[in-house]
C-alpha atoms as a PDB file:
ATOM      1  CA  UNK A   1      -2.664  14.417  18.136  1.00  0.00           C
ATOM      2  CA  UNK A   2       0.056  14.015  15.064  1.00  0.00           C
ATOM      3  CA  UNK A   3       2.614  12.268  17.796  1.00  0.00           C
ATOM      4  CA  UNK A   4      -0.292   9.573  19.141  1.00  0.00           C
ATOM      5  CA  UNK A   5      -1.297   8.820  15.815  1.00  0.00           C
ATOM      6  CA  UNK A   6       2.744   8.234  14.844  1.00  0.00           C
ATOM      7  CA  UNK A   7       3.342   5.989  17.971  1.00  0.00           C
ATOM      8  CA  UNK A   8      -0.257   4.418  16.866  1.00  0.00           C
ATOM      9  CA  UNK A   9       1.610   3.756  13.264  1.00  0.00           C
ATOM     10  CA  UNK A  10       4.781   2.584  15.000  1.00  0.00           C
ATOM     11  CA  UNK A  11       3.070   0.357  16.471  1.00  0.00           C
ATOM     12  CA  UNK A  12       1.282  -1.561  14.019  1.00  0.00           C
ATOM     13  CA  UNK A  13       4.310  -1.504  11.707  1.00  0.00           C
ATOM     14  CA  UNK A  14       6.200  -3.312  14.712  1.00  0.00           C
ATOM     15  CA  UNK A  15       3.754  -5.871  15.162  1.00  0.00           C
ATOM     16  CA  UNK A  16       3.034  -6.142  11.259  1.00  0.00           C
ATOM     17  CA  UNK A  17       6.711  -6.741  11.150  1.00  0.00           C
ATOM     18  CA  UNK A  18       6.866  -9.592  13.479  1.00  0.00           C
ATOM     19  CA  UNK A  19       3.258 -10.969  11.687  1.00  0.00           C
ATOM     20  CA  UNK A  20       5.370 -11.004   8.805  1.00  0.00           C
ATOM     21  CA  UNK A  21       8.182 -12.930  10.532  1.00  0.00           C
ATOM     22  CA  UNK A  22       5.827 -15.730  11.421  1.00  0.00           C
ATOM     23  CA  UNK A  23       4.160 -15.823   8.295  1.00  0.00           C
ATOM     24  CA  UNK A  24       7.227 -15.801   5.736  1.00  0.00           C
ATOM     25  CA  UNK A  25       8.541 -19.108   4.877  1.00  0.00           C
ATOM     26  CA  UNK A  26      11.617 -20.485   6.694  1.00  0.00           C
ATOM     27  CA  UNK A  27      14.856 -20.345   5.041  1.00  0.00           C
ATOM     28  CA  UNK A  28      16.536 -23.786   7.249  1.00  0.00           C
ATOM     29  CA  UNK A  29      14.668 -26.840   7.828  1.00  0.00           C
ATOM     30  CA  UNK A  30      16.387 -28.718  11.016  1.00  0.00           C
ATOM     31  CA  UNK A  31      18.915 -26.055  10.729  1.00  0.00           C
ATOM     32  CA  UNK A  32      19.928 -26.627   7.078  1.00  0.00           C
ATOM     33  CA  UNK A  33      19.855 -23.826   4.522  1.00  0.00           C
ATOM     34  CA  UNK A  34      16.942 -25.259   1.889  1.00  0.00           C
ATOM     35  CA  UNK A  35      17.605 -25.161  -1.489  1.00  0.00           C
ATOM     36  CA  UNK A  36      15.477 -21.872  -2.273  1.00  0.00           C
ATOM     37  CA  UNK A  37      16.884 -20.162   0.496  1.00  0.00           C
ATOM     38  CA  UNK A  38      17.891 -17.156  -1.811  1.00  0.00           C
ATOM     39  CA  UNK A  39      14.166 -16.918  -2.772  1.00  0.00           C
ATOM     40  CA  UNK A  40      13.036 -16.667   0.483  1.00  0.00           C
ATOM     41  CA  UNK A  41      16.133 -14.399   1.685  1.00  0.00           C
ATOM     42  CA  UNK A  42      14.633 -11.971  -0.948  1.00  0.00           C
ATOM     43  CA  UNK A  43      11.170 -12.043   0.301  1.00  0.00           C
ATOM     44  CA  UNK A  44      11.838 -11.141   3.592  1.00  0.00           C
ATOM     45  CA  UNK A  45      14.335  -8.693   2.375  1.00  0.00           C
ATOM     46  CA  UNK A  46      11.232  -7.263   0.245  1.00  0.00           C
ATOM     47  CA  UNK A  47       8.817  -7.039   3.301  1.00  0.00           C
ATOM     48  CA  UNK A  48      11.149  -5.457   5.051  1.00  0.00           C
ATOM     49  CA  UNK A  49      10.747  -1.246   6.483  1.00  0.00           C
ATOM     50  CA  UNK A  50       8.590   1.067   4.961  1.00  0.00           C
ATOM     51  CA  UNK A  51       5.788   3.079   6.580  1.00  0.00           C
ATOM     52  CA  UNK A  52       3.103   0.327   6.684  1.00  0.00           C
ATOM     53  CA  UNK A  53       0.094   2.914   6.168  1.00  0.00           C
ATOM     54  CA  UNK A  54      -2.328   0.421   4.468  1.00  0.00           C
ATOM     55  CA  UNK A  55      -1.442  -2.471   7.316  1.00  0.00           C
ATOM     56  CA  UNK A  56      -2.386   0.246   9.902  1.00  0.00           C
ATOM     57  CA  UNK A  57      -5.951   1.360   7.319  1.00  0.00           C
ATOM     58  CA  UNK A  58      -6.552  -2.785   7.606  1.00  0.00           C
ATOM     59  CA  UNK A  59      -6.141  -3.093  11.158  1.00  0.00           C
ATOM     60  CA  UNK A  60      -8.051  -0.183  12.443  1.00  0.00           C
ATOM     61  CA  UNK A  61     -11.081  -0.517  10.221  1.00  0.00           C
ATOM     62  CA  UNK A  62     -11.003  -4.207  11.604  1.00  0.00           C
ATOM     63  CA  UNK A  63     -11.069  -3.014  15.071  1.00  0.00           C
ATOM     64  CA  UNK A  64     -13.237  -0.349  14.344  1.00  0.00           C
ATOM     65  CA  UNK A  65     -15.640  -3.123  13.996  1.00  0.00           C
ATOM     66  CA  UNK A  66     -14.999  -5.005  16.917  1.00  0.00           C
ATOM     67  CA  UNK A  67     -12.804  -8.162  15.042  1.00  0.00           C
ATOM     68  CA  UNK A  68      -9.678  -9.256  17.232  1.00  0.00           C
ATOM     69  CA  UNK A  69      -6.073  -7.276  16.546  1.00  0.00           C
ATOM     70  CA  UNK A  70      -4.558 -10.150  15.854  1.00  0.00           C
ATOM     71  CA  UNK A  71      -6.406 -11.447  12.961  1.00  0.00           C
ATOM     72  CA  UNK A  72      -6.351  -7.614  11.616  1.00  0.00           C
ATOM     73  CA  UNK A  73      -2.583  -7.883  11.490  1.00  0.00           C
ATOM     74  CA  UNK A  74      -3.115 -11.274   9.988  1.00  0.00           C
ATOM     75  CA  UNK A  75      -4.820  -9.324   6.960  1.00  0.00           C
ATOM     76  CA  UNK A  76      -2.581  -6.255   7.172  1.00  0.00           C
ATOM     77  CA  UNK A  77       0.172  -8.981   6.918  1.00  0.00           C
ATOM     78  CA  UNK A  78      -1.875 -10.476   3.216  1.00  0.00           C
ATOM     79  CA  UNK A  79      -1.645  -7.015   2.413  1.00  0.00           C
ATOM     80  CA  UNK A  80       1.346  -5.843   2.687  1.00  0.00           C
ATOM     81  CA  UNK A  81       3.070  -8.956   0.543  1.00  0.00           C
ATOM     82  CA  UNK A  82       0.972  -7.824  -1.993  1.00  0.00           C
ATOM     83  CA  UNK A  83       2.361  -4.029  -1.706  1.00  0.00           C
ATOM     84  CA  UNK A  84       5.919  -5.455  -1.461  1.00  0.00           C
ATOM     85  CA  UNK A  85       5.702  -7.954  -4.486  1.00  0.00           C
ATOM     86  CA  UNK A  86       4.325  -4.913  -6.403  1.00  0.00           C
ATOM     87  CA  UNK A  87       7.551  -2.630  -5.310  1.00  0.00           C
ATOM     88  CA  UNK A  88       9.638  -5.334  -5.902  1.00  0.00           C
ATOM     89  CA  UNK A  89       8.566  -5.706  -9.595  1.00  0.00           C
ATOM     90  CA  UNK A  90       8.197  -1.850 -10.174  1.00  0.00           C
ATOM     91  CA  UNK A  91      11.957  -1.227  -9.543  1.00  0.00           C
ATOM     92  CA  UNK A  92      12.951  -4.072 -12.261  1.00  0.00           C
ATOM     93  CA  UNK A  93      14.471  -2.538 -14.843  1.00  0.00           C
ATOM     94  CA  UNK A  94      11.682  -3.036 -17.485  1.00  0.00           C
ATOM     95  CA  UNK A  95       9.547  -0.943 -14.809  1.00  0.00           C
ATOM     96  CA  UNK A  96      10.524   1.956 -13.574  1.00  0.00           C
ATOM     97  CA  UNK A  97      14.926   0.705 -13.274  1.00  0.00           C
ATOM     98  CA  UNK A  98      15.226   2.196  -9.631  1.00  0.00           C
ATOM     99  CA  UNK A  99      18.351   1.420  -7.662  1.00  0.00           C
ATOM    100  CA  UNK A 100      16.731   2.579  -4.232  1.00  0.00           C
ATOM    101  CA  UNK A 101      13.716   1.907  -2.192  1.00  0.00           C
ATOM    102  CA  UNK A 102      13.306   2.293   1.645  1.00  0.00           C
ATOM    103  CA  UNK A 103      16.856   4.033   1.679  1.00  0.00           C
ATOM    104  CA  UNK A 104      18.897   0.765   0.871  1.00  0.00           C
ATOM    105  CA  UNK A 105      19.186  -1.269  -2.630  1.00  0.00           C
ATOM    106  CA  UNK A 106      16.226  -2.640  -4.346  1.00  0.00           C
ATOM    107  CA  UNK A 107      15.619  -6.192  -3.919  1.00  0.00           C
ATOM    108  CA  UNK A 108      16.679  -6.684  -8.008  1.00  0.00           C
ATOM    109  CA  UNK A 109      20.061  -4.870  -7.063  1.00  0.00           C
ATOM    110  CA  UNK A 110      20.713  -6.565  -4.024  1.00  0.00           C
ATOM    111  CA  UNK A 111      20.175 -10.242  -5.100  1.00  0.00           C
ATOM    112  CA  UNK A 112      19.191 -10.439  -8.972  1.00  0.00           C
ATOM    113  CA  UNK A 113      16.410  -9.932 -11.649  1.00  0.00           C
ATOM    114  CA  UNK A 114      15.289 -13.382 -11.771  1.00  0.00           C
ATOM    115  CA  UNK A 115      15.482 -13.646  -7.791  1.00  0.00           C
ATOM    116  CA  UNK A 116      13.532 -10.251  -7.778  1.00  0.00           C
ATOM    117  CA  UNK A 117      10.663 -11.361 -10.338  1.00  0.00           C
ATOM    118  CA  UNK A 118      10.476 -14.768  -8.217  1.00  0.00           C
ATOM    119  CA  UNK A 119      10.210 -13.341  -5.131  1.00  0.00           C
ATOM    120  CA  UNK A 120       7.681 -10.535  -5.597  1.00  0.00           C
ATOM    121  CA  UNK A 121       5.388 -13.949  -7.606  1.00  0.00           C
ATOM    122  CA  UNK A 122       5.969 -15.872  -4.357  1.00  0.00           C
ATOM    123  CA  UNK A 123       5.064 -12.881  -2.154  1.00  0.00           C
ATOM    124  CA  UNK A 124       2.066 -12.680  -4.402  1.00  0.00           C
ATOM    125  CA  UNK A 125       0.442 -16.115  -3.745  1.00  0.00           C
ATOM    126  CA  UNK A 126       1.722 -16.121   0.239  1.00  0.00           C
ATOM    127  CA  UNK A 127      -0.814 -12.923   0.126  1.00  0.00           C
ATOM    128  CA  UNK A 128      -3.642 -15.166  -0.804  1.00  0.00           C
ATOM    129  CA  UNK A 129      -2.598 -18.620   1.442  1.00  0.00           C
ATOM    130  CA  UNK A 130      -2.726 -16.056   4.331  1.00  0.00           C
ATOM    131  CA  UNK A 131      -6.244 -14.609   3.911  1.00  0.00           C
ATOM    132  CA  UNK A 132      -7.796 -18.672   3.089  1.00  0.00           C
ATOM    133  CA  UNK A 133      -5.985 -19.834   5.743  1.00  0.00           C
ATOM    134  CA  UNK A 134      -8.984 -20.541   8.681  1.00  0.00           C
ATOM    135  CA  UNK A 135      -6.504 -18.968  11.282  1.00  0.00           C
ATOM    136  CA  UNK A 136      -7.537 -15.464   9.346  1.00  0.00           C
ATOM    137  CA  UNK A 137     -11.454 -16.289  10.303  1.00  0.00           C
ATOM    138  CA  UNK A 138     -13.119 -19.387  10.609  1.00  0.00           C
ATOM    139  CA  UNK A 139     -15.979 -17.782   8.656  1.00  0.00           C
ATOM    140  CA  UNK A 140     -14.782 -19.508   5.159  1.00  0.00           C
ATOM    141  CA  UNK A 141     -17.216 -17.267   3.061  1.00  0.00           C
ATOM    142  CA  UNK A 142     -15.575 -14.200   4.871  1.00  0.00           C
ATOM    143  CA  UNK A 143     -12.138 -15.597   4.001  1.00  0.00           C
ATOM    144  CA  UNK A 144     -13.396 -15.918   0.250  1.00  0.00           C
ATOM    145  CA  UNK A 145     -14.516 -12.380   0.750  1.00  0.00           C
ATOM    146  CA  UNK A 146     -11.725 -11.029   2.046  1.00  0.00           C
ATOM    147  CA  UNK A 147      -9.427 -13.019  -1.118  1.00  0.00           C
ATOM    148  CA  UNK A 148     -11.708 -11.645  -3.724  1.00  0.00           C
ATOM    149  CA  UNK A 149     -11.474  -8.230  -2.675  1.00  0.00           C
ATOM    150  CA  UNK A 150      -7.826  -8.660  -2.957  1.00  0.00           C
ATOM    151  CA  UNK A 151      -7.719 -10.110  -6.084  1.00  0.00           C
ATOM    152  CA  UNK A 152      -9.582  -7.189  -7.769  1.00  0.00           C
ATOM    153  CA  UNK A 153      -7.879  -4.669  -6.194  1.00  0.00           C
ATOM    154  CA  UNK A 154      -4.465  -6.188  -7.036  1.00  0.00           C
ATOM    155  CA  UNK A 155      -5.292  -7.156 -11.153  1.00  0.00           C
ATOM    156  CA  UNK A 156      -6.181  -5.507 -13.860  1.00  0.00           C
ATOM    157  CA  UNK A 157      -8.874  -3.216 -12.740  1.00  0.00           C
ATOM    158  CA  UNK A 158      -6.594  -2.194 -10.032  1.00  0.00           C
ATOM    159  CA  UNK A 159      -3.189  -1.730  -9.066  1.00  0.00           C
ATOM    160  CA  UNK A 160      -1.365  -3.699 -12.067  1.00  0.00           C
ATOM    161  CA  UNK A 161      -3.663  -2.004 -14.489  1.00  0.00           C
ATOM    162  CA  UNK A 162      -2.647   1.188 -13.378  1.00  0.00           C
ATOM    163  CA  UNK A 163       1.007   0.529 -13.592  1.00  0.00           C
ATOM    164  CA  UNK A 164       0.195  -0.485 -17.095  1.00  0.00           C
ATOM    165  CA  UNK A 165      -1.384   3.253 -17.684  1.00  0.00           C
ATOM    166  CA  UNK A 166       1.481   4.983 -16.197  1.00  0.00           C
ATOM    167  CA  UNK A 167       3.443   2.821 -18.657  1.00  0.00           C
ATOM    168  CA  UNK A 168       1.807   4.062 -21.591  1.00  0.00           C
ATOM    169  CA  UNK A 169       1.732   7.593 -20.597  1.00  0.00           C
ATOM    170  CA  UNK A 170       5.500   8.014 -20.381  1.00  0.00           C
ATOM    171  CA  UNK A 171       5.335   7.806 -24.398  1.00  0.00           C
ATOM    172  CA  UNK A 172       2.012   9.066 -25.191  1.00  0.00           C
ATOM    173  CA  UNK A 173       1.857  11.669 -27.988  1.00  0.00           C
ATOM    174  CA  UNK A 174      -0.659  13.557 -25.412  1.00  0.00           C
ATOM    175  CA  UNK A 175       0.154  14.234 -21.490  1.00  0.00           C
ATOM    176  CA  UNK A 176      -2.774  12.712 -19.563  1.00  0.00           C
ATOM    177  CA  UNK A 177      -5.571  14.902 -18.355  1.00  0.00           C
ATOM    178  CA  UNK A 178      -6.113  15.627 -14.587  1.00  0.00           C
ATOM    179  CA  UNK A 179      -9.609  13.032 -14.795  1.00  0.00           C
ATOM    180  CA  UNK A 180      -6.781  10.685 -16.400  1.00  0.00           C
ATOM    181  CA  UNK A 181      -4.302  10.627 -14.025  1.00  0.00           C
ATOM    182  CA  UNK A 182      -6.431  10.869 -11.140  1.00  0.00           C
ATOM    183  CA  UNK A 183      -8.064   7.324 -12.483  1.00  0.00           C
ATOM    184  CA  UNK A 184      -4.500   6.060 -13.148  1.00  0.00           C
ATOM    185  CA  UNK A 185      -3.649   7.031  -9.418  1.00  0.00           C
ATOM    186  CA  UNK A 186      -7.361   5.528  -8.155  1.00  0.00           C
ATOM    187  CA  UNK A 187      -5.628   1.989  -9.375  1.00  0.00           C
ATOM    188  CA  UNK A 188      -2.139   1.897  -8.713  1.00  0.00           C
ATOM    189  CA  UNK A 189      -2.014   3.430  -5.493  1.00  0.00           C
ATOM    190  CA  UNK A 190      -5.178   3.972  -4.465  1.00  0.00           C
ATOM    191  CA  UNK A 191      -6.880   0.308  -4.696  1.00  0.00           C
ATOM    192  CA  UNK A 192      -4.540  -1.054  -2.439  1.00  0.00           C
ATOM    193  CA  UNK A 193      -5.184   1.744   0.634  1.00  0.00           C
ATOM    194  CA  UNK A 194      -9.068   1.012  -0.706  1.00  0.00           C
ATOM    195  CA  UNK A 195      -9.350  -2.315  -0.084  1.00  0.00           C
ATOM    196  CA  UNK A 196      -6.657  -1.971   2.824  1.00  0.00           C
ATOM    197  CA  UNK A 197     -10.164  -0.617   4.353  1.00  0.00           C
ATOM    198  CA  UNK A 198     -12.620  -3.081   2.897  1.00  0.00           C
ATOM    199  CA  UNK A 199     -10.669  -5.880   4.081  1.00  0.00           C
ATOM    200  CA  UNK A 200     -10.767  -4.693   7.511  1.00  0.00           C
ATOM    201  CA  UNK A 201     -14.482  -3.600   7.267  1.00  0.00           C
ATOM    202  CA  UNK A 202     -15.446  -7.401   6.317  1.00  0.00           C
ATOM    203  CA  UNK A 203     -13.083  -9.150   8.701  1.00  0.00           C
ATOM    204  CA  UNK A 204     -15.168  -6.792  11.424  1.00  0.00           C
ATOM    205  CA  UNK A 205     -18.732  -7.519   9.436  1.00  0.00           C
ATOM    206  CA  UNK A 206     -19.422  -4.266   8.569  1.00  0.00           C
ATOM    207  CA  UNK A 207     -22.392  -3.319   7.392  1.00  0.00           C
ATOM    208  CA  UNK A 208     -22.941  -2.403   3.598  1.00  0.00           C
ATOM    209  CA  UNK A 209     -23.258   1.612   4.688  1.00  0.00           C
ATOM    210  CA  UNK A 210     -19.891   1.161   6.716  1.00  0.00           C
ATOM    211  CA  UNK A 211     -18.256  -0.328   4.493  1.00  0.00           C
ATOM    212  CA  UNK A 212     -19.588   2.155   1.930  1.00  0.00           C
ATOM    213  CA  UNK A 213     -18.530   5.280   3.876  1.00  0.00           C
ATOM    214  CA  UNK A 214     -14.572   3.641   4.693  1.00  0.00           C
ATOM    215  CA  UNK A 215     -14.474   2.996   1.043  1.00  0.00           C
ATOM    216  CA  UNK A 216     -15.483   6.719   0.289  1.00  0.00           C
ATOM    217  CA  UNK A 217     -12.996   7.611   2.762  1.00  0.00           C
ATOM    218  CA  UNK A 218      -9.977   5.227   1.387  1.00  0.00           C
ATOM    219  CA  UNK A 219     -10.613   6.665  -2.157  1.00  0.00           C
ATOM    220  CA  UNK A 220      -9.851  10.311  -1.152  1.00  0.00           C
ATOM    221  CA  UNK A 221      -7.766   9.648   1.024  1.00  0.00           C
ATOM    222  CA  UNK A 222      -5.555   7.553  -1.349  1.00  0.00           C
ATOM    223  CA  UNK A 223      -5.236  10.276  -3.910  1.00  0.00           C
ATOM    224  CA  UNK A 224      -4.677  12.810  -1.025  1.00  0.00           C
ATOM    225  CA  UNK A 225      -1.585  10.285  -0.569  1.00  0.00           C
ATOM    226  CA  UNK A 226      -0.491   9.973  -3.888  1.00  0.00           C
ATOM    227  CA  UNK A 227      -0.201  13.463  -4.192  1.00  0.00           C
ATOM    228  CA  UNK A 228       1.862  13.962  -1.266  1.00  0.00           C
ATOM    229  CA  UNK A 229       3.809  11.422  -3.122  1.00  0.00           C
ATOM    230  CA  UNK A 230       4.485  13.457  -6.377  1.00  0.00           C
ATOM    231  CA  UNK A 231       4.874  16.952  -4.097  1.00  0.00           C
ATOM    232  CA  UNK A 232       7.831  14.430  -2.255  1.00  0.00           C
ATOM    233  CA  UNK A 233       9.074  13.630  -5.537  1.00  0.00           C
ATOM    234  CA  UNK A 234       9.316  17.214  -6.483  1.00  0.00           C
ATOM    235  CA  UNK A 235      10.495  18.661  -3.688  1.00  0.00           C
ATOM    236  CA  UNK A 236      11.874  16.206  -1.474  1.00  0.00           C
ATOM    237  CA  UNK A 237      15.741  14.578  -0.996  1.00  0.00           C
ATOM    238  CA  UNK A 238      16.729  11.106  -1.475  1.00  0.00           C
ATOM    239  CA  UNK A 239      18.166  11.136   1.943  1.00  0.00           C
ATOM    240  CA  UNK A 240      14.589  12.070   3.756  1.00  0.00           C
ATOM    241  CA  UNK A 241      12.053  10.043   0.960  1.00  0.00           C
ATOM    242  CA  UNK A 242      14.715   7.356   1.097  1.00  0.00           C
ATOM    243  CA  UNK A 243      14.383   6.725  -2.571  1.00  0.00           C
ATOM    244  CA  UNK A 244      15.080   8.251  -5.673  1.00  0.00           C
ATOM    245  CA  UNK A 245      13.618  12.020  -6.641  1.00  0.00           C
ATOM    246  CA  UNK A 246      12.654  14.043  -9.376  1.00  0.00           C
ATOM    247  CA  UNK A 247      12.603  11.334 -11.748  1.00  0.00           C
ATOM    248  CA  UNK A 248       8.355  11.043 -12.337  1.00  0.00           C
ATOM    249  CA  UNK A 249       8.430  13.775 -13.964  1.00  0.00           C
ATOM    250  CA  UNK A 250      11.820  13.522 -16.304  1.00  0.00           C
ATOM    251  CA  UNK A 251      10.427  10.045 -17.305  1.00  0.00           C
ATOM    252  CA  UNK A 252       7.128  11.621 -18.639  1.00  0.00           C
ATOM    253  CA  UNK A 253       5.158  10.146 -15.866  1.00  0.00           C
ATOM    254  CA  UNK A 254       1.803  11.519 -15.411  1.00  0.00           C
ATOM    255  CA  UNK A 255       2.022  13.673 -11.966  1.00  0.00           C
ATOM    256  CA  UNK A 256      -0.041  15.809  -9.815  1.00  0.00           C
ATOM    257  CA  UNK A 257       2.508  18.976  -9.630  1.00  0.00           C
ATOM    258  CA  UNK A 258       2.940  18.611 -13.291  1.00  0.00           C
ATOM    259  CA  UNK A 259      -0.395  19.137 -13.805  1.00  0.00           C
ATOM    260  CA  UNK A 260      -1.598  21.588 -10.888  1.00  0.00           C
ATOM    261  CA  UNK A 261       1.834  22.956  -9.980  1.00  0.00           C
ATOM    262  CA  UNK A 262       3.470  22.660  -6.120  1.00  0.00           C
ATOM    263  CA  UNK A 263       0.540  25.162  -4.903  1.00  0.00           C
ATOM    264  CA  UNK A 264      -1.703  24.041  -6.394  1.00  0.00           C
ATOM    265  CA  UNK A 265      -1.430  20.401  -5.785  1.00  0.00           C
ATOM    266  CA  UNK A 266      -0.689  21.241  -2.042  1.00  0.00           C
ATOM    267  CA  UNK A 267      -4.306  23.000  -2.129  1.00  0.00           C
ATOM    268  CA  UNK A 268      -5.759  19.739  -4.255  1.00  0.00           C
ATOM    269  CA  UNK A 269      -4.150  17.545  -1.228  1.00  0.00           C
ATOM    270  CA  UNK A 270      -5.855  19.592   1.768  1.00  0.00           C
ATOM    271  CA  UNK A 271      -9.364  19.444  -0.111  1.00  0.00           C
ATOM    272  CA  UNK A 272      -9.159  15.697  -0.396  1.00  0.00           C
ATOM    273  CA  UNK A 273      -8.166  15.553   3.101  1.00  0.00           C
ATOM    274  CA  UNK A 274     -11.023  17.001   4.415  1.00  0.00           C
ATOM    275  CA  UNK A 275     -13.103  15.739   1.588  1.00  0.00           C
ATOM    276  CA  UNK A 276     -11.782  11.801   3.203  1.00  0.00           C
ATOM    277  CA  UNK A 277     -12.294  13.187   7.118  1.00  0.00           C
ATOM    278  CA  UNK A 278     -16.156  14.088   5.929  1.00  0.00           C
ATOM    279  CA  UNK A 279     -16.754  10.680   4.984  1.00  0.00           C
ATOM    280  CA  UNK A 280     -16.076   9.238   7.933  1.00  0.00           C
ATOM    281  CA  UNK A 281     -19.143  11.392   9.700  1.00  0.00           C
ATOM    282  CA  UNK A 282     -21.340   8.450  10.403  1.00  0.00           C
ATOM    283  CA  UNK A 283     -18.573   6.055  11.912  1.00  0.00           C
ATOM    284  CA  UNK A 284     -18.854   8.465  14.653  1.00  0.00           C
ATOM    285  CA  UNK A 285     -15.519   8.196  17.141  1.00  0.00           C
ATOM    286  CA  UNK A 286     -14.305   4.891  16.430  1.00  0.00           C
ATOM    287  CA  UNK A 287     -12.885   6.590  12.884  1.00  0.00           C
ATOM    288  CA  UNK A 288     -10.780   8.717  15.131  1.00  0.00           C
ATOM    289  CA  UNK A 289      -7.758   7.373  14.116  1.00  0.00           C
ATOM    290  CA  UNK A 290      -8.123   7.164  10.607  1.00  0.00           C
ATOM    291  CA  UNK A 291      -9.342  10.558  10.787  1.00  0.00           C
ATOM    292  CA  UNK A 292      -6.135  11.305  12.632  1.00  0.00           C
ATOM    293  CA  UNK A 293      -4.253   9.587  10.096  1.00  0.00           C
ATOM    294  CA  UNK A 294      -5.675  11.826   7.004  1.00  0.00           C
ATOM    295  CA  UNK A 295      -4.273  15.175   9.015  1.00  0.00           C
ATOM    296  CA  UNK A 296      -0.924  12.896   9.241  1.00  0.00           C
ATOM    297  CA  UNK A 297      -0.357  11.740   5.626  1.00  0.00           C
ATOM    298  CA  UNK A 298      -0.960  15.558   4.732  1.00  0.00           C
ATOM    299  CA  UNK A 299       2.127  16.740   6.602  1.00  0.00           C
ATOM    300  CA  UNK A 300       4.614  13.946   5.726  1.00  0.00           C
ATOM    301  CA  UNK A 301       8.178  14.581   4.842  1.00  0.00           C
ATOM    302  CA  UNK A 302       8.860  10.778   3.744  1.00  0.00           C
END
């Protein structure tokens, strides 16, 4: 099972990869270097690697439903500018100052601050021209669906509000509770591999009780994974995570093992796995994969 569902992920991050490639502005025009060419060197540098785990959430929960591949990886594409403009920034110095992501320099390191900051804003905005663009649907109320469940999940109620939280917390006078962090965790990382699963839900036109039950699913399923994440952090190398370790918790960054210790946030991670795999009861057979995926993310080592 875990070896179909990793050539299953291989293969979406291949084709997400060369979705990407098509979608990503040119850097010549009549084969002459424009004059933002650095920009756009840095957003493809940006896009570049990583696991692609909420392209492969968007694409199967659009096939679940019947929509064409292609316009899932169209979405999964959307997606994963968004996750890459949001690495891009966190590594800045005024974030979290990180010298390595995907096992090579961060995009700030390898071109500049102010190239980095541009091209994680221009990686922003190509998210949204993707998903209104008719060649995503020709449905223009599902395309305005699908950019408004972005938008939330990427702004303040979501993924930049929880950065802002984890912010704070490294000087609070008081740790952060377990309901705390677990809310900080539901919007950083966790809206993104949400709406990773809405998005794919509407482009399919899901009904309201499927949709319901993937985002049930996507919610425990995206702490499951953030907690895997901290246990990495903990116990992991920078040569296998491919970025660096053991720094959460020296920076006073609210974590999982600090709060539940390596057992016990091992145990935490297998509950919400199963806890994610339940919610997917109705969907039957077509959730086979995502189901598959849950037993996956558990067992990670990267």
């Amino acid at each position: 099972m875990l070896e179909t569902i990793k050539e299953r992920l291989d293969a979406v991050a291949d084709d997400t990869a060369v979705m990407l490639q098509s979608l990503l502005p040119r850097t010549e025009v009549d084969g002459v270097r424009c004059s933002e060419a650095r920009l756009l060197d840095a957003m493809h540098y940006a896009t570049e690697g990583g696991k692609r785990l909420r392209a492969f959430l968007a694409v199967e929960s659009a096939l679940m439903f019947g929509a064409d591949r292609t316009l899932g990886l169209r979405v999964a594409a959307a997606i994963e500018c968004i996750h890459a403009y949001s690495l891009v920034h966190d590594d800045l110095p005024c974030m979290d100052d990180d010298d390595l992501r995907r096992g090579r320099p961060t995009t700030h390191k390898k071109f500049d601050e102010a190239t980095a900051v541009l091209a994680g804003d221009a990686l922003q905005s190509l998210a949204f021209t993707i998903l209104a663009d008719p060649a995503t649907h020709e449905n223009p109320f599902t395309r305005c669906s699908l950019v408004a469940e972005l938008a939330r999940a990427a702004g303040a109620r979501g993924m930049v509000g929880g950065q802002m939280i984890d912010i704070e917390a490294e000087n609070a006078d008081v740790p952060l509770s377990l309901a705390e962090t677990s809310r900080l965790q539901r919007m950083k990382t966790g809206a993104l591999i949400e709406v990773s699963c809405t998005c794919g839900a509407v482009l399919g036109g899901a009904s309201a009780s499927n949709r319901r039950a993937l985002e049930f699913f996507a919610r425990d399923f995206g702490l499951c994974f953030q907690i895997c994440d901290d246990l990495l952090d903990a116990t992991g190398d920078v040569e296998t995570v491919g970025k660096a370790v053991a720094k959460d918790s020296g920076a006073g960054k609210a974590t999982f093992v600090d709060l539940l210790g390596v057992d016990g946030a091992r145990e935490r991670a297998k509950l919400l796995t199963e806890q994610a795999k339940s919610h997917l009861a109705p969907l039957g057979s077509r959730a086979k994969a995502l189901s598959d995926l849950a037993d996956y993310a558990l067992l990670r080592d990267s």
